[in-house]
C-alpha atoms as a PDB file:
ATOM      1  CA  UNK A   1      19.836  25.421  -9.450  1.00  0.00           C
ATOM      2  CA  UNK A   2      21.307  23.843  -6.017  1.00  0.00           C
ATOM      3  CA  UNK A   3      19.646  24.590  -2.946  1.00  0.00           C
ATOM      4  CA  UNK A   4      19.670  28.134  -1.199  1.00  0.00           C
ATOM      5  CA  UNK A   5      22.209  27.715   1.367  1.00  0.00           C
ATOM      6  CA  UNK A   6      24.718  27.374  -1.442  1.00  0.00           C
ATOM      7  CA  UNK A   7      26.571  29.597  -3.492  1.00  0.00           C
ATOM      8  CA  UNK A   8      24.612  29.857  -6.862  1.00  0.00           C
ATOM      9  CA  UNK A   9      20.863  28.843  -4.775  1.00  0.00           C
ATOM     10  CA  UNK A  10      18.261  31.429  -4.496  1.00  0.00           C
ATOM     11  CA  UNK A  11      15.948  31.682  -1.582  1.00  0.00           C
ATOM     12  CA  UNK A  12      12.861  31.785  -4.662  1.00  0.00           C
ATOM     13  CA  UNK A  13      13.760  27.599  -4.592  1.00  0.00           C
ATOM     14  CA  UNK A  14      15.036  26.488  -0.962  1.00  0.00           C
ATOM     15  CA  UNK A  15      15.890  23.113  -2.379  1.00  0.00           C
ATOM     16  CA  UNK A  16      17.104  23.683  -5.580  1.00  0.00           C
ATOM     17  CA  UNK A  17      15.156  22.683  -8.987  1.00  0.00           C
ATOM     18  CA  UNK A  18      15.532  19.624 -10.996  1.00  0.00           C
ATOM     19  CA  UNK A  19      16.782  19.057 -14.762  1.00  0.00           C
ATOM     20  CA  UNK A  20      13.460  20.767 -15.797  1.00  0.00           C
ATOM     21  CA  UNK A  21      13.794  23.640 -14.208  1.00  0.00           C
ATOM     22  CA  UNK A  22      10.871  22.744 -11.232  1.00  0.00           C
ATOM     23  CA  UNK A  23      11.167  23.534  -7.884  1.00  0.00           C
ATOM     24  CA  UNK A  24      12.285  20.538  -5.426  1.00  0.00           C
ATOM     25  CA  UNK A  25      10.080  21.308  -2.607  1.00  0.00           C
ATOM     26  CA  UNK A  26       7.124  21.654  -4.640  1.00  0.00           C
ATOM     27  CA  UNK A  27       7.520  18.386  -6.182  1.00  0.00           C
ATOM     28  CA  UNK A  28       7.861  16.326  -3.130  1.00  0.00           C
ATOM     29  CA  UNK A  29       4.795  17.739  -1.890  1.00  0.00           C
ATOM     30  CA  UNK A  30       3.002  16.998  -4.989  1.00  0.00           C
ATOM     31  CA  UNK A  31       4.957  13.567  -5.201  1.00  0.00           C
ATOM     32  CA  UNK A  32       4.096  12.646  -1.884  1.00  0.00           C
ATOM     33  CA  UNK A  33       0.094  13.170  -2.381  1.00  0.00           C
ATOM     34  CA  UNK A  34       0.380  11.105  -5.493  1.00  0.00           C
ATOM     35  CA  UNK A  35       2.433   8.430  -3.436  1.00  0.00           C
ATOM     36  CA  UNK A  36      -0.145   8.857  -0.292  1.00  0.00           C
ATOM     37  CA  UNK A  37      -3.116   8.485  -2.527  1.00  0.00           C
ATOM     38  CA  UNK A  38      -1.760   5.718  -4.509  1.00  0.00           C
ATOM     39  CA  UNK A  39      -0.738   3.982  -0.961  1.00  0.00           C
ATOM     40  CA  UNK A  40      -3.774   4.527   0.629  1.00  0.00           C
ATOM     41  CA  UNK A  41      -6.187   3.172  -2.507  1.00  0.00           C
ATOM     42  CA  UNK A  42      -4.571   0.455  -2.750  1.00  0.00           C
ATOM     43  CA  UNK A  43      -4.380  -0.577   1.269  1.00  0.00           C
ATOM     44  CA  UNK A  44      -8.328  -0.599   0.870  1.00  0.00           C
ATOM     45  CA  UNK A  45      -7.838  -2.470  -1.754  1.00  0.00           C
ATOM     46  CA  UNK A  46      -6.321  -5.405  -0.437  1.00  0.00           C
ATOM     47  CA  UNK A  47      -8.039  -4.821   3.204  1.00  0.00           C
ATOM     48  CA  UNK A  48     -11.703  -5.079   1.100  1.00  0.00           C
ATOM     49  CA  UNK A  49      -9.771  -8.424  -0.913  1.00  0.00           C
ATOM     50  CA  UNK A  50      -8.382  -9.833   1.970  1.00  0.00           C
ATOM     51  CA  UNK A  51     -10.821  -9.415   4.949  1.00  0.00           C
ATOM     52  CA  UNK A  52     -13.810 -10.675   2.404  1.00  0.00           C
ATOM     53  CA  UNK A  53     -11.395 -13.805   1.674  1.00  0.00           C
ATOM     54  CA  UNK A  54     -10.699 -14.515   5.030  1.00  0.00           C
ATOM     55  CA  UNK A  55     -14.292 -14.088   6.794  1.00  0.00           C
ATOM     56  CA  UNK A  56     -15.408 -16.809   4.029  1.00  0.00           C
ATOM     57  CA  UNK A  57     -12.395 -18.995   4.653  1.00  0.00           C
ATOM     58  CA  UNK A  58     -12.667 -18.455   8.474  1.00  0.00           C
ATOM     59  CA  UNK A  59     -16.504 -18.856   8.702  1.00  0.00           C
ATOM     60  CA  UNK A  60     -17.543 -21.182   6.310  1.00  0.00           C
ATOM     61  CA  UNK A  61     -14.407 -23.571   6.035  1.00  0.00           C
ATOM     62  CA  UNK A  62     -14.560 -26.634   4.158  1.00  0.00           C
ATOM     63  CA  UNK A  63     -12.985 -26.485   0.653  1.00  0.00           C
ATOM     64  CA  UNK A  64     -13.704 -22.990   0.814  1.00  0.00           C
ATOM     65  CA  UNK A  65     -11.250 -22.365   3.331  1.00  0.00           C
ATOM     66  CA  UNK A  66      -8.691 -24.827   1.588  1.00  0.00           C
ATOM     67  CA  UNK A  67      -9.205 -22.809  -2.037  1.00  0.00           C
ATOM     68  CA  UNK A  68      -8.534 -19.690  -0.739  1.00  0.00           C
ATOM     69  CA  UNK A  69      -5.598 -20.299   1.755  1.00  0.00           C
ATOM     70  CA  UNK A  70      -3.826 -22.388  -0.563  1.00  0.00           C
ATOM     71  CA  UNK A  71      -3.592 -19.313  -3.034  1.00  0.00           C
ATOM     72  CA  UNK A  72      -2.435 -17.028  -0.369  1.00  0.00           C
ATOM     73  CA  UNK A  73       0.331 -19.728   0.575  1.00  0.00           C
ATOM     74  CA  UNK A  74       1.269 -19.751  -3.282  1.00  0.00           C
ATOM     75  CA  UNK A  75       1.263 -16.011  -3.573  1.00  0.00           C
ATOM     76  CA  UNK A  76       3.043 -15.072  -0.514  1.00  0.00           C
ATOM     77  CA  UNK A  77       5.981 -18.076  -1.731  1.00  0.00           C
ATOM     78  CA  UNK A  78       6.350 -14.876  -4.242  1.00  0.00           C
ATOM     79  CA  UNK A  79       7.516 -11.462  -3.734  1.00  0.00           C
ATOM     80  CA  UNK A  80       5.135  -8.522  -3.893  1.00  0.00           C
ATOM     81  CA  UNK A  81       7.436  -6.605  -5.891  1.00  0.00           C
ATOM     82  CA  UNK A  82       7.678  -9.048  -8.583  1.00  0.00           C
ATOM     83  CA  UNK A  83       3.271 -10.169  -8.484  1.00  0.00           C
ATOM     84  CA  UNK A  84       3.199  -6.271  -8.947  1.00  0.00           C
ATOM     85  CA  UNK A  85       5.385  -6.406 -11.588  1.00  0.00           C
ATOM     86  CA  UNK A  86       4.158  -9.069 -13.426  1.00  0.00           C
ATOM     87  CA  UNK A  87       0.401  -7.441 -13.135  1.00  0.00           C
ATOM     88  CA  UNK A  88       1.988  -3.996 -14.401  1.00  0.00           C
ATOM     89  CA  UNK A  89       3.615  -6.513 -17.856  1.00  0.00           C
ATOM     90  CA  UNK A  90       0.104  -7.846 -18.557  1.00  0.00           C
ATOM     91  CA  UNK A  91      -1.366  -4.971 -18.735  1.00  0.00           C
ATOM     92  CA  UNK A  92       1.606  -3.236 -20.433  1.00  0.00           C
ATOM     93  CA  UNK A  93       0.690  -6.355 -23.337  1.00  0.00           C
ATOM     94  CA  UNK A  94      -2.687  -6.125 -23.199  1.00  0.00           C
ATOM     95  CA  UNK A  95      -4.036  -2.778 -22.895  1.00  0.00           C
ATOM     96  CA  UNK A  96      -3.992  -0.447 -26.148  1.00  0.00           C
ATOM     97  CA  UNK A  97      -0.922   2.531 -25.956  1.00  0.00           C
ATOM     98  CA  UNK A  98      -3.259   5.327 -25.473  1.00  0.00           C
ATOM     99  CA  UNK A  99      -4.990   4.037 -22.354  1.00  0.00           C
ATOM    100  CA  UNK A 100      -1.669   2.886 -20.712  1.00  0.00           C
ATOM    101  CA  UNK A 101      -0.854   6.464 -19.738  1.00  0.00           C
ATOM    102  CA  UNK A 102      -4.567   7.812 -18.317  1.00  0.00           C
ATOM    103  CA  UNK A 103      -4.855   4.525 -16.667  1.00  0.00           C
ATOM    104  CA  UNK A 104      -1.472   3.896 -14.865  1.00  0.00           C
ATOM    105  CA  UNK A 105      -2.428   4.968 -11.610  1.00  0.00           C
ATOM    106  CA  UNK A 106      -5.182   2.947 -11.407  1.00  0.00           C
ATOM    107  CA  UNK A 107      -3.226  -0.408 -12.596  1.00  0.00           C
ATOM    108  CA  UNK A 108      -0.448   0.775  -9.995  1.00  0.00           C
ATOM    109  CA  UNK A 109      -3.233   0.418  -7.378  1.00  0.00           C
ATOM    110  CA  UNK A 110      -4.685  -2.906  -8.978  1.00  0.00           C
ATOM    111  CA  UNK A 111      -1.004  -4.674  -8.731  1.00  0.00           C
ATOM    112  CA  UNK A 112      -0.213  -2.929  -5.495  1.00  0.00           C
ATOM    113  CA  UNK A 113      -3.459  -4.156  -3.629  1.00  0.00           C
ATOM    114  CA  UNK A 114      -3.676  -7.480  -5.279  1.00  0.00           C
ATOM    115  CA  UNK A 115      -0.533  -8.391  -4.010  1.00  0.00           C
ATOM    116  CA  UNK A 116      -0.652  -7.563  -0.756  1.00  0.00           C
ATOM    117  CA  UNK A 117      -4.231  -9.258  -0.003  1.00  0.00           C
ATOM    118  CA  UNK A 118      -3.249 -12.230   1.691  1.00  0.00           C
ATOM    119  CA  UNK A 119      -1.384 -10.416   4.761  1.00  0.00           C
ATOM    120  CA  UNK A 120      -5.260  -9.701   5.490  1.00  0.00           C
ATOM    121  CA  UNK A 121      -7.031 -13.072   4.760  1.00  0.00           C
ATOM    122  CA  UNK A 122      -4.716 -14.925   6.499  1.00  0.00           C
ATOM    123  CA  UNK A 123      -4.536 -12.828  10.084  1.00  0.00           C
ATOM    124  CA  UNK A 124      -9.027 -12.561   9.840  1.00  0.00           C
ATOM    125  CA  UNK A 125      -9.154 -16.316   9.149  1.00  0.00           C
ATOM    126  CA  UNK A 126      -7.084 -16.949  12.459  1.00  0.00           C
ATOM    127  CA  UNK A 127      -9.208 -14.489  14.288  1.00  0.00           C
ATOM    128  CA  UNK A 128     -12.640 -15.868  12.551  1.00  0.00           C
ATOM    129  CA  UNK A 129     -11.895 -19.083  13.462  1.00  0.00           C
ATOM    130  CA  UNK A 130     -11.620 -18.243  17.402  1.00  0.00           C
ATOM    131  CA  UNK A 131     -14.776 -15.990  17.146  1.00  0.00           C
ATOM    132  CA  UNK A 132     -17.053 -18.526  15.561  1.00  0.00           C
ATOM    133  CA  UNK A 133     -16.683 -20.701  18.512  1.00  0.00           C
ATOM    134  CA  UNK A 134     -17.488 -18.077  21.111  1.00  0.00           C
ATOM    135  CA  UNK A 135     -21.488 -17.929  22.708  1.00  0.00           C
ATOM    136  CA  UNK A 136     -22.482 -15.206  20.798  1.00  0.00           C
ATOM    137  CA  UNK A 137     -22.197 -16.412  17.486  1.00  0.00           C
ATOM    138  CA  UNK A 138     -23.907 -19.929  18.713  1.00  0.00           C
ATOM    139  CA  UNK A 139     -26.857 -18.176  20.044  1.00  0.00           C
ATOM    140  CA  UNK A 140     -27.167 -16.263  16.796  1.00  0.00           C
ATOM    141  CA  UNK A 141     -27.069 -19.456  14.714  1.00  0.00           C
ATOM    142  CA  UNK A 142     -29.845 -20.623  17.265  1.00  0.00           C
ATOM    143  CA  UNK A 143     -32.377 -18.266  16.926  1.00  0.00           C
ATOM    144  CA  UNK A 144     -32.179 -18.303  12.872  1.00  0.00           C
ATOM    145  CA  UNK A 145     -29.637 -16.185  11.470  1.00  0.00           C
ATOM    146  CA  UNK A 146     -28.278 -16.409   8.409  1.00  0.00           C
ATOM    147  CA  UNK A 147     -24.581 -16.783   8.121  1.00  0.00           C
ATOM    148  CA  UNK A 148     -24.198 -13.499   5.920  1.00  0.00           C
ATOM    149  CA  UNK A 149     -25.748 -11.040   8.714  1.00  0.00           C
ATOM    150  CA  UNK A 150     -23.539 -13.059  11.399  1.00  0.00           C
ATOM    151  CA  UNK A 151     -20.405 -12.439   8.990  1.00  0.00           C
ATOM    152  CA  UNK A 152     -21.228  -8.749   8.512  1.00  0.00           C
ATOM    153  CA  UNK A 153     -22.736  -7.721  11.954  1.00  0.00           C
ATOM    154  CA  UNK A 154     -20.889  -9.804  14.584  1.00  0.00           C
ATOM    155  CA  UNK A 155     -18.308 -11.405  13.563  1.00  0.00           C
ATOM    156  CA  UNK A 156     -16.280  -8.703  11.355  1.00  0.00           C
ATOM    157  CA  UNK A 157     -16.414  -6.449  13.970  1.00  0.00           C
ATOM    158  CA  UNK A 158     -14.603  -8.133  16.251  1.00  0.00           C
ATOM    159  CA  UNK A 159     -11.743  -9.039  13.905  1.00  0.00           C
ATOM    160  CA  UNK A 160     -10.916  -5.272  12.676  1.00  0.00           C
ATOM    161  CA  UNK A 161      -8.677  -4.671  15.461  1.00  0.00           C
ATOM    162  CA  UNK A 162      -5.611  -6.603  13.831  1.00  0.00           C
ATOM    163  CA  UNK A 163      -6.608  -5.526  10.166  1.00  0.00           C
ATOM    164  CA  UNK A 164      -6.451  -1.792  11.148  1.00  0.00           C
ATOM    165  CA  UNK A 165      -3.067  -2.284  12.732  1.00  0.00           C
ATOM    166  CA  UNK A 166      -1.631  -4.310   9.474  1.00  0.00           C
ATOM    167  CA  UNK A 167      -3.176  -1.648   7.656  1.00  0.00           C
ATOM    168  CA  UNK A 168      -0.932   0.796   9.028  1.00  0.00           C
ATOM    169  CA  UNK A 169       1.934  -1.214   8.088  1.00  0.00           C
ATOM    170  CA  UNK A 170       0.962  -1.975   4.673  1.00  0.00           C
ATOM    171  CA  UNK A 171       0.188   1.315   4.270  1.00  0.00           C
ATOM    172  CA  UNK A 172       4.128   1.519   4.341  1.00  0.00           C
ATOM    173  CA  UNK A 173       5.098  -1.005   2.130  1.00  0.00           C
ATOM    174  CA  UNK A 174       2.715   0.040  -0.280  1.00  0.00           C
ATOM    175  CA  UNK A 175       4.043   3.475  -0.450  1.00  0.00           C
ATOM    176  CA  UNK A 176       7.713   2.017  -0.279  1.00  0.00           C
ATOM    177  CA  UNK A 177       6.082  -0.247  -3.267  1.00  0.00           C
ATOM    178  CA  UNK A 178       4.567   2.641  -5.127  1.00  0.00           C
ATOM    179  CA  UNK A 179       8.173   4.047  -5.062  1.00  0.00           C
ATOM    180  CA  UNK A 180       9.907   1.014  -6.148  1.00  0.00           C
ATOM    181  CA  UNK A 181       7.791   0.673  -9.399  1.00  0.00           C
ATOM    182  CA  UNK A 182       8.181   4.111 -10.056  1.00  0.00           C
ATOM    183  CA  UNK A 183      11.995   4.057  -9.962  1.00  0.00           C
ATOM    184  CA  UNK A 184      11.736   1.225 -12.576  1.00  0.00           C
ATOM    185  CA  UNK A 185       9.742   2.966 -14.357  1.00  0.00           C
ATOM    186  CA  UNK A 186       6.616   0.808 -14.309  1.00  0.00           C
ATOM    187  CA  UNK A 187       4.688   2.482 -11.587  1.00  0.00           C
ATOM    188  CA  UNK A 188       3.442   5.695 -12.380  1.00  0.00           C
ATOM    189  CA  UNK A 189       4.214   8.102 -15.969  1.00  0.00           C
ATOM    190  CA  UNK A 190       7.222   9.587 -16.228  1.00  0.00           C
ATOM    191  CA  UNK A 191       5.017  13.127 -16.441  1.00  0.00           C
ATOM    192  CA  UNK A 192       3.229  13.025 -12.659  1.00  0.00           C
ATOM    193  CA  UNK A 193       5.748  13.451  -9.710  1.00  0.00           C
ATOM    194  CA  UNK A 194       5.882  10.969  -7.498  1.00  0.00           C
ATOM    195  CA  UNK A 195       8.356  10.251  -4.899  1.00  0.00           C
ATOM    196  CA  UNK A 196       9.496   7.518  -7.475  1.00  0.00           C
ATOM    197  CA  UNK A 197       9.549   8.981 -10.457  1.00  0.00           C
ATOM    198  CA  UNK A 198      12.255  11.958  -8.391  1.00  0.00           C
ATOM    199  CA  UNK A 199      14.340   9.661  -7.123  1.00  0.00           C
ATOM    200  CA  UNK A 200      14.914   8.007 -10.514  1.00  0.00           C
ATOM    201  CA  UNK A 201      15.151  11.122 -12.271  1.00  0.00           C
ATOM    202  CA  UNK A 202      17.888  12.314  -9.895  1.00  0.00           C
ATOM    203  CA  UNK A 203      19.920   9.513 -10.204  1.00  0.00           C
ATOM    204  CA  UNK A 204      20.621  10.353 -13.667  1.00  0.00           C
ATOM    205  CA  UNK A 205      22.309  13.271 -12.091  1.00  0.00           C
ATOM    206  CA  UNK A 206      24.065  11.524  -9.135  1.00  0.00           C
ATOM    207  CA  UNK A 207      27.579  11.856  -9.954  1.00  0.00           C
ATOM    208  CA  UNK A 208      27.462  14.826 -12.093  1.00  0.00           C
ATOM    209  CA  UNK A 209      26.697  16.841  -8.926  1.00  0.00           C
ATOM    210  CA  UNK A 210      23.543  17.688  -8.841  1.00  0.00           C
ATOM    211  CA  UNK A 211      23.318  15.408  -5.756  1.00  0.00           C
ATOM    212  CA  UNK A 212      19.950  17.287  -4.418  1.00  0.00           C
ATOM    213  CA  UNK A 213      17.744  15.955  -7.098  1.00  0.00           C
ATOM    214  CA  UNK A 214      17.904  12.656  -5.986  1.00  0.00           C
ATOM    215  CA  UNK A 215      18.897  13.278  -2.244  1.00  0.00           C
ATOM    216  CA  UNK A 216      15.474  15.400  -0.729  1.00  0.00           C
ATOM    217  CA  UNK A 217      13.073  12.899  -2.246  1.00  0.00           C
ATOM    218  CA  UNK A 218      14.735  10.172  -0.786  1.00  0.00           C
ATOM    219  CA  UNK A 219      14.458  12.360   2.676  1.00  0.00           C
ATOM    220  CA  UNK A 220      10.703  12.613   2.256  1.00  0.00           C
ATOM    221  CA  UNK A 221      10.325   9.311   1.465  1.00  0.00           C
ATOM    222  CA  UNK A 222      11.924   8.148   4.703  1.00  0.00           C
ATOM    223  CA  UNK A 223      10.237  10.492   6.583  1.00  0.00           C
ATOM    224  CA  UNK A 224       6.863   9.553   5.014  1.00  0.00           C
ATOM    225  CA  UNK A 225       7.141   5.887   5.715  1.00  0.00           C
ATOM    226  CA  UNK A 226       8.479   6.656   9.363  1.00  0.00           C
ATOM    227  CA  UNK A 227       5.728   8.540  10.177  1.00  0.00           C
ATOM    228  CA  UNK A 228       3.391   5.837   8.692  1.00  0.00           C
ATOM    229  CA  UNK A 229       4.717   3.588  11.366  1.00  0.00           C
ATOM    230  CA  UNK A 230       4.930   5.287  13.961  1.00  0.00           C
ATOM    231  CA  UNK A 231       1.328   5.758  13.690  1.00  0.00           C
ATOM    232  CA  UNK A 232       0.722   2.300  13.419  1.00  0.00           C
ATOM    233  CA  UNK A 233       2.835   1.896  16.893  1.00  0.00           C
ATOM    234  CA  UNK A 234       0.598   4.710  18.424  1.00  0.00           C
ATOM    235  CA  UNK A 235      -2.582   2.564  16.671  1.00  0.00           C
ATOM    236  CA  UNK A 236      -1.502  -0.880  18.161  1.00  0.00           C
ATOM    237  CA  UNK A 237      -1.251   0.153  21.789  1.00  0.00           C
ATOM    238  CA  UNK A 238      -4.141   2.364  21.484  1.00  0.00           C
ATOM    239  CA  UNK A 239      -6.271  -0.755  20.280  1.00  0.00           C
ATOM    240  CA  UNK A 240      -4.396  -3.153  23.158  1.00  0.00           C
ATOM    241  CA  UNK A 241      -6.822  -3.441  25.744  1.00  0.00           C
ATOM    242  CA  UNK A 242      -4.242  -4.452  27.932  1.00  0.00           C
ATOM    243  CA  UNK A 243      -2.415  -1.304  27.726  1.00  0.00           C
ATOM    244  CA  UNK A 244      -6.066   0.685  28.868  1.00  0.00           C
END
């Protein structure tokens, strides 16, 4: 059914229904908690991957630091789209049928997070590296500290700043990545909603006319990944102390 402004819509479904007979609005809503929570898991993901890496790299250095930056370097020479893609294929080939579909979500998050960690490690090692230098990390070296409770306690602390901004941002691409894979139809199952899975289904129905399908998802996608950035805008001058 078409939306309700137009001549065969119904004010029951005030953006139309899809090929199955659902209502629009109510799967964007439940599309865009699937794509939220999917985004959001797999942000702390890659914050948890990348931070870790980074502090090490940053702190310790040595052939440490060389191991670890020299695989970010590789995988950020590669697209996240196609590391998440290649995750999704071994696990498509290596994971029995029946577990694919109760555990697609969770390798969505996996592929997502893993290839976005080094956005992290890289911007923490910069920051480690001028915060290991500084008076207060030499005068807790001094008086006995280990390294792991200077890490933790100190140094982390003072690095969060930029991660929580990125965060923001990846928070967006991840989404916008969640999306992608969907539309392929490697990202989540055909049978949960997700901002994804709409858009694909409604372009099967582009040119036959059923243009709303496809059209509101697309909407509240943009809108979703707008908003997203505008709060990390709002999160970036709030955590400028220059701006105070």
């Amino acid at each position: 059914m078409p939306p309700a402004w137009m001549a065969d819509g119904t004010s029951k479904f005030l953006l139309g229904t899809d090929d199955q007979g659902r209502d629009i609005f109510s799967t964007i809503m439940f599309g865009s908690r699937v794509s939220l929570t999917v985004g959001f898991s797999a942000v702390l993901f890659s914050v948890f991957v990348g931070v870790s890496s980074g502090l090490l790299a940053g702190y310790l250095g040595g052939w440490l630091d060389t191991i670890i930056m020299r695989i970010a370097d590789v995988q950020l020479a590669i697209p996240a789209i196609l590391v998440a893609l290649m995750i999704n294929g071994v696990v498509a080939i290596t994971m029995p049928q029946d577990l694919q579909q109760d555990l697609a979500i969770y390798v969505l998050i996996l592929a997502i997070g893993v290839s976005e960690w080094p956005r992290y490690a890289r911007v923490v090692r910069g920051s480690v590296l001028i915060e290991r230098r500084k008076e207060y990390v030499a005068a807790a070296q001094v008086i006995g500290i280990h390294p792991l409770p200077i890490m933790i306690h100190h140094v982390l602390p003072n690095v969060m700043g930029p991660v929580l901004v990125i965060g923001t941002i990846g928070l967006a691409l991840a989404i916008i990545t969640e999306a992608t894979l969907s539309f392929l139809g490697v990202g989540v199952p055909p049978t949960t909603p997700s901002l994804g899975t709409l858009i694909r289904v409604g372009n099967n129905f582009l040119f036959s006319g059923e243009w709303w399908i496809t059209l509101f998802p697309c909407v509240a996608l943009v809108l979703l990944v707008l908003a997203v950035n505008l709060m990390g805008d709002w999160l970036r001058d709030a955590l400028n102390p220059k701006l105070r």
